[in-house]
C-alpha atoms as a PDB file:
ATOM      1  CA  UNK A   1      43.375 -16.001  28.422  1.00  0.00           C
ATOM      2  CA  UNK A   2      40.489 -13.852  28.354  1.00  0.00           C
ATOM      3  CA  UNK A   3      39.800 -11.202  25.383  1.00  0.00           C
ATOM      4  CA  UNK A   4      40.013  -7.449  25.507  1.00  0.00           C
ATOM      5  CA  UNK A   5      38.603  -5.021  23.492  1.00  0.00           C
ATOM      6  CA  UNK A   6      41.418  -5.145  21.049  1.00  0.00           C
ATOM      7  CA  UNK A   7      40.522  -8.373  20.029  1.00  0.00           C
ATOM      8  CA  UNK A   8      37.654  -7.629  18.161  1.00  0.00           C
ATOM      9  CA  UNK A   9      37.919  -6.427  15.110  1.00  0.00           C
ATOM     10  CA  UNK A  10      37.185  -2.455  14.370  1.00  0.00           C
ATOM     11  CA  UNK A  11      35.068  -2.189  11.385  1.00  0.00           C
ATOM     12  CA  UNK A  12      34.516   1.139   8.915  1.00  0.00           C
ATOM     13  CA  UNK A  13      31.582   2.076  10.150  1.00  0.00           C
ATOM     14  CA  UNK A  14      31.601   0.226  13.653  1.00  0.00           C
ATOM     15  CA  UNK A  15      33.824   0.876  17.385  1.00  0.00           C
ATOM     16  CA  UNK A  16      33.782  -1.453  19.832  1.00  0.00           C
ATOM     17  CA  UNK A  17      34.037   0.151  23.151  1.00  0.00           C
ATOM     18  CA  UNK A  18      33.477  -2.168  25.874  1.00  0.00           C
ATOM     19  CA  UNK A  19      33.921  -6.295  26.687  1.00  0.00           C
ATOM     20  CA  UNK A  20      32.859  -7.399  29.697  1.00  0.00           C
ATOM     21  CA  UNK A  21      33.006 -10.909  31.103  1.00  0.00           C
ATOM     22  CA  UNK A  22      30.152 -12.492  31.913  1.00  0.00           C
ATOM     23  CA  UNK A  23      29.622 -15.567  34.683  1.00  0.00           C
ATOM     24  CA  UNK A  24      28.690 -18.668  33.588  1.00  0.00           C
ATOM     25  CA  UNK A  25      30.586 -21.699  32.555  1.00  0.00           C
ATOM     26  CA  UNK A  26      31.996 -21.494  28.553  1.00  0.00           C
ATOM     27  CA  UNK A  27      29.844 -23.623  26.098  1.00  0.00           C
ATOM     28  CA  UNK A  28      30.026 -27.297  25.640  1.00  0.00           C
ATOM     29  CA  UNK A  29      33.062 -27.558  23.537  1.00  0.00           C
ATOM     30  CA  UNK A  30      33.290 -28.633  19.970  1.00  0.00           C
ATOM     31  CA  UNK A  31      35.268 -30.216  17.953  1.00  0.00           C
ATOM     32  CA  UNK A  32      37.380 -27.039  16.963  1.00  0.00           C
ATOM     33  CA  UNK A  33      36.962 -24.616  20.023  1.00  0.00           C
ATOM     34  CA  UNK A  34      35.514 -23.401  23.191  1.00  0.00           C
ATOM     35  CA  UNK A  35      32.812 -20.218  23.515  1.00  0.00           C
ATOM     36  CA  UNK A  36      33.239 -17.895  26.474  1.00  0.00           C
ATOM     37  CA  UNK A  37      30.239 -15.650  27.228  1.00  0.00           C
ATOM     38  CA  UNK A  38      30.647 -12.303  27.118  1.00  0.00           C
ATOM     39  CA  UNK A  39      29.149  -8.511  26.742  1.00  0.00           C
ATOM     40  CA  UNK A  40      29.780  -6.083  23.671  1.00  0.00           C
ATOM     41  CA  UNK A  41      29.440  -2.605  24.125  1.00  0.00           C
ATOM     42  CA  UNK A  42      29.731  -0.847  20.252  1.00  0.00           C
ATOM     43  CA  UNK A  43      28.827   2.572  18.468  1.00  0.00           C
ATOM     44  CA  UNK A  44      27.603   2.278  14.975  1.00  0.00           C
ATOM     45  CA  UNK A  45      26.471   4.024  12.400  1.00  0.00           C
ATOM     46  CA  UNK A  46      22.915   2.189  10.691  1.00  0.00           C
ATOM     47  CA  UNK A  47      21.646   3.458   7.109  1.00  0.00           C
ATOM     48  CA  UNK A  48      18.213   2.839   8.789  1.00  0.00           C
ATOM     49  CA  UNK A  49      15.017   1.953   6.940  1.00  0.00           C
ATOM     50  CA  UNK A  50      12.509  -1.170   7.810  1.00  0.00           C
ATOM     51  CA  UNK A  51      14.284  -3.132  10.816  1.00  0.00           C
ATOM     52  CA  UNK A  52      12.679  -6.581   9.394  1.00  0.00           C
ATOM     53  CA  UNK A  53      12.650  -8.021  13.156  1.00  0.00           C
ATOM     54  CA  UNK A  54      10.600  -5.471  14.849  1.00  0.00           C
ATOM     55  CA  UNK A  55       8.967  -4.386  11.101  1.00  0.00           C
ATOM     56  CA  UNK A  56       9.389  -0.542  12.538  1.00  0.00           C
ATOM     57  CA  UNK A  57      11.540   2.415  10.228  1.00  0.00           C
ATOM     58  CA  UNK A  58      14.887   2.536  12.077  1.00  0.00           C
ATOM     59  CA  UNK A  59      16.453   5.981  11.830  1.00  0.00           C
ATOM     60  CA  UNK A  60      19.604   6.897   9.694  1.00  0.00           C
ATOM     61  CA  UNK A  61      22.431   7.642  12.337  1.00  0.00           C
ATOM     62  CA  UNK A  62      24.286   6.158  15.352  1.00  0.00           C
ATOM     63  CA  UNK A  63      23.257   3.984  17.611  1.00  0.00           C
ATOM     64  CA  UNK A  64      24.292   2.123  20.506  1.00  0.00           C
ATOM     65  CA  UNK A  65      24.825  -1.683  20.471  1.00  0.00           C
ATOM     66  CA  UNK A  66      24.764  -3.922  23.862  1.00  0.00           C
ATOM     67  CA  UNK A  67      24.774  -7.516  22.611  1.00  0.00           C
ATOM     68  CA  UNK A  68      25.425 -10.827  24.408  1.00  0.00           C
ATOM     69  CA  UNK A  69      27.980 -12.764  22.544  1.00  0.00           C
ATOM     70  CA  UNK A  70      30.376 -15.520  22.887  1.00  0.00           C
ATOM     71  CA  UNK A  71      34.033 -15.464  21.824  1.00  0.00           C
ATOM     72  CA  UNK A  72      36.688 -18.180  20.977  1.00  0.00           C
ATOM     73  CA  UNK A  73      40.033 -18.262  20.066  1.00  0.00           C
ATOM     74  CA  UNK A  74      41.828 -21.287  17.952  1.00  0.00           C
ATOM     75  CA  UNK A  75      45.043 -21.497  16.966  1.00  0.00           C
ATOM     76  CA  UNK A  76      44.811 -19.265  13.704  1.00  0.00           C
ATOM     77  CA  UNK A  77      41.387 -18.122  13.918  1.00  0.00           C
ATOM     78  CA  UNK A  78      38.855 -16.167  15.908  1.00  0.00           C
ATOM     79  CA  UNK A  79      35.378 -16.405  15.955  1.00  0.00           C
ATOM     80  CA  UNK A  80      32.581 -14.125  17.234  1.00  0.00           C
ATOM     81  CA  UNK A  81      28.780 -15.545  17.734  1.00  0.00           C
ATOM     82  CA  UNK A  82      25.613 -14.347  19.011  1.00  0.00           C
ATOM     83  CA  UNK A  83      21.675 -15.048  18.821  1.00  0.00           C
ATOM     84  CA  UNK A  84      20.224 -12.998  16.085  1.00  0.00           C
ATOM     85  CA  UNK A  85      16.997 -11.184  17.894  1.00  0.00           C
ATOM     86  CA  UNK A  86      17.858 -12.688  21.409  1.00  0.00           C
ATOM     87  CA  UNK A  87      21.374 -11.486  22.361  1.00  0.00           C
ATOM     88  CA  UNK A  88      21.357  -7.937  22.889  1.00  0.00           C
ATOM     89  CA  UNK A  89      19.532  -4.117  22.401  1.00  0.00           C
ATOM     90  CA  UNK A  90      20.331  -0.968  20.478  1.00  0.00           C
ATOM     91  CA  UNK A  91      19.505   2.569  21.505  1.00  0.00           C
ATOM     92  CA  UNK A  92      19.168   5.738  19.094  1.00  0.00           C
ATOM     93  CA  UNK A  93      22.262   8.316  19.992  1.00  0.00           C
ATOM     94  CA  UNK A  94      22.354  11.107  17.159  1.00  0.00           C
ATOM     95  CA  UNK A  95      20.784  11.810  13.614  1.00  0.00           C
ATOM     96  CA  UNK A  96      23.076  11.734  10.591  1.00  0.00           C
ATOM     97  CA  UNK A  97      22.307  12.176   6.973  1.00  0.00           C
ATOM     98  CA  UNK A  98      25.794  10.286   6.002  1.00  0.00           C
ATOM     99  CA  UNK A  99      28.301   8.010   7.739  1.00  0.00           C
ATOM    100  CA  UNK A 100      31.473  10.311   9.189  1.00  0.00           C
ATOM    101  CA  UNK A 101      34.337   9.136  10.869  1.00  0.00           C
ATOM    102  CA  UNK A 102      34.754  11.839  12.905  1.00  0.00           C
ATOM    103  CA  UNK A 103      31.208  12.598  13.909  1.00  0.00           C
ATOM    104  CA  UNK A 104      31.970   8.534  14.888  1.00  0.00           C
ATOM    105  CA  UNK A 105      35.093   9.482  17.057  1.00  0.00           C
ATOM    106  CA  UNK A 106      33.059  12.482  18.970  1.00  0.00           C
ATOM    107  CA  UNK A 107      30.069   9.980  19.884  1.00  0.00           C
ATOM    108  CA  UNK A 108      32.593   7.016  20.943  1.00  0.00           C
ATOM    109  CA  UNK A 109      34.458   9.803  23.195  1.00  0.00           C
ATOM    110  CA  UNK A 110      31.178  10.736  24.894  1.00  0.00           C
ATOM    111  CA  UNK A 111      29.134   7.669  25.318  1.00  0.00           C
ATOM    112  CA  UNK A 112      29.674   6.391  28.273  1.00  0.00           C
ATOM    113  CA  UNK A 113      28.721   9.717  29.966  1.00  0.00           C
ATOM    114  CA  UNK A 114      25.072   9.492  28.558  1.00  0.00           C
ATOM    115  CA  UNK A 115      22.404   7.453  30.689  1.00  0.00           C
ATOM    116  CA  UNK A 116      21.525   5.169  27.774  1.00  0.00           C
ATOM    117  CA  UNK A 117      24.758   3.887  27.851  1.00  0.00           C
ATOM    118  CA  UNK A 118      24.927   1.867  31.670  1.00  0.00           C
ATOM    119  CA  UNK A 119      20.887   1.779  31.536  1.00  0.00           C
ATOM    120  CA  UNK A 120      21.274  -0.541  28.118  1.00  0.00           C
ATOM    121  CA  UNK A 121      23.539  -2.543  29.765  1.00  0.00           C
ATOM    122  CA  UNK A 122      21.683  -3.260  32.348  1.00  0.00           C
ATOM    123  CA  UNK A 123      18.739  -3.998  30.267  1.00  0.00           C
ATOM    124  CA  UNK A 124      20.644  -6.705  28.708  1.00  0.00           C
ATOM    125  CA  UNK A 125      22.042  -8.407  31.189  1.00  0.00           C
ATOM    126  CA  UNK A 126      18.208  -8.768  32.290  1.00  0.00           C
ATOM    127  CA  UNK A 127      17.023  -9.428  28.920  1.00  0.00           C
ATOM    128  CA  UNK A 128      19.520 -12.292  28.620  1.00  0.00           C
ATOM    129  CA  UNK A 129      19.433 -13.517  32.345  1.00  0.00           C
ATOM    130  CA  UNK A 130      22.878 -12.760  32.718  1.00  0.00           C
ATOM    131  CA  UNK A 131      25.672 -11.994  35.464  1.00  0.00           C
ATOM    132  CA  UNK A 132      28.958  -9.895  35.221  1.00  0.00           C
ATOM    133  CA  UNK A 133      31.661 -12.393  36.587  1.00  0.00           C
ATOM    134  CA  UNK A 134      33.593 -10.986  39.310  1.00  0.00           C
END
């Protein structure tokens, strides 16, 4: 069965707003589950300060996440993994001194209109030498 955004799990300060499947076969299974491939589209709000990856001064406010990740689903658990540093990209949307929730709602209503938004996606999928499945 394959996941929907409702699956993942909406955190204080984080909205998922898009999961798209990607093409590929799922990951060698284990001995608990199976790992499907897909896309996560999320607003956040970030604190900022040193980004110890890129060793640059993020800046406090909302950003957009695009990361590559890959999903399972047991029988009473779900589990959500990605490649720290190789999976995915974030883009700058707004300034904000302090986390709100609405300022948060406004910014997931109006994403997708930006640019940023389909131009990060597409950066990923190149990034990660991916394909949407059809």
């Amino acid at each position: 069965m394959p996941f929907t955004v409702s699956d993942l799990k909406v955190r204080k300060q984080e909205v998922p707003i898009e999961l798209i499947a990607l093409a590929g076969p799922p990951s060698e299974p284990s001995a608990l589950d199976v790992f499907e491939p897909y896309l996560k589209v999320s607003v956040a709000y970030s604190k900022g300060g040193i980004n110890y990856f890129t060793y640059q001064t993020d800046r406090r406010g909302y950003y957009l996440h695009v990361t590559k990740v890959e999903l399972s689903r047991g029988e009473h658990f779900f589990s959500e993994r990605f490649t720290m540093g190789q999976s995915g990209k974030k883009a700058f949307l707004d300034e904000a001194k302090a986390f709100n929730a609405k300022t948060l709602a406004k910014i997931v209503a109006t994403v997708r209109e930006r640019p940023i938004y389909e131009e990060l996606k597409a950066n990923v999928l190149t990034f990660t030498n991916s394909e949407v499945a059809a």
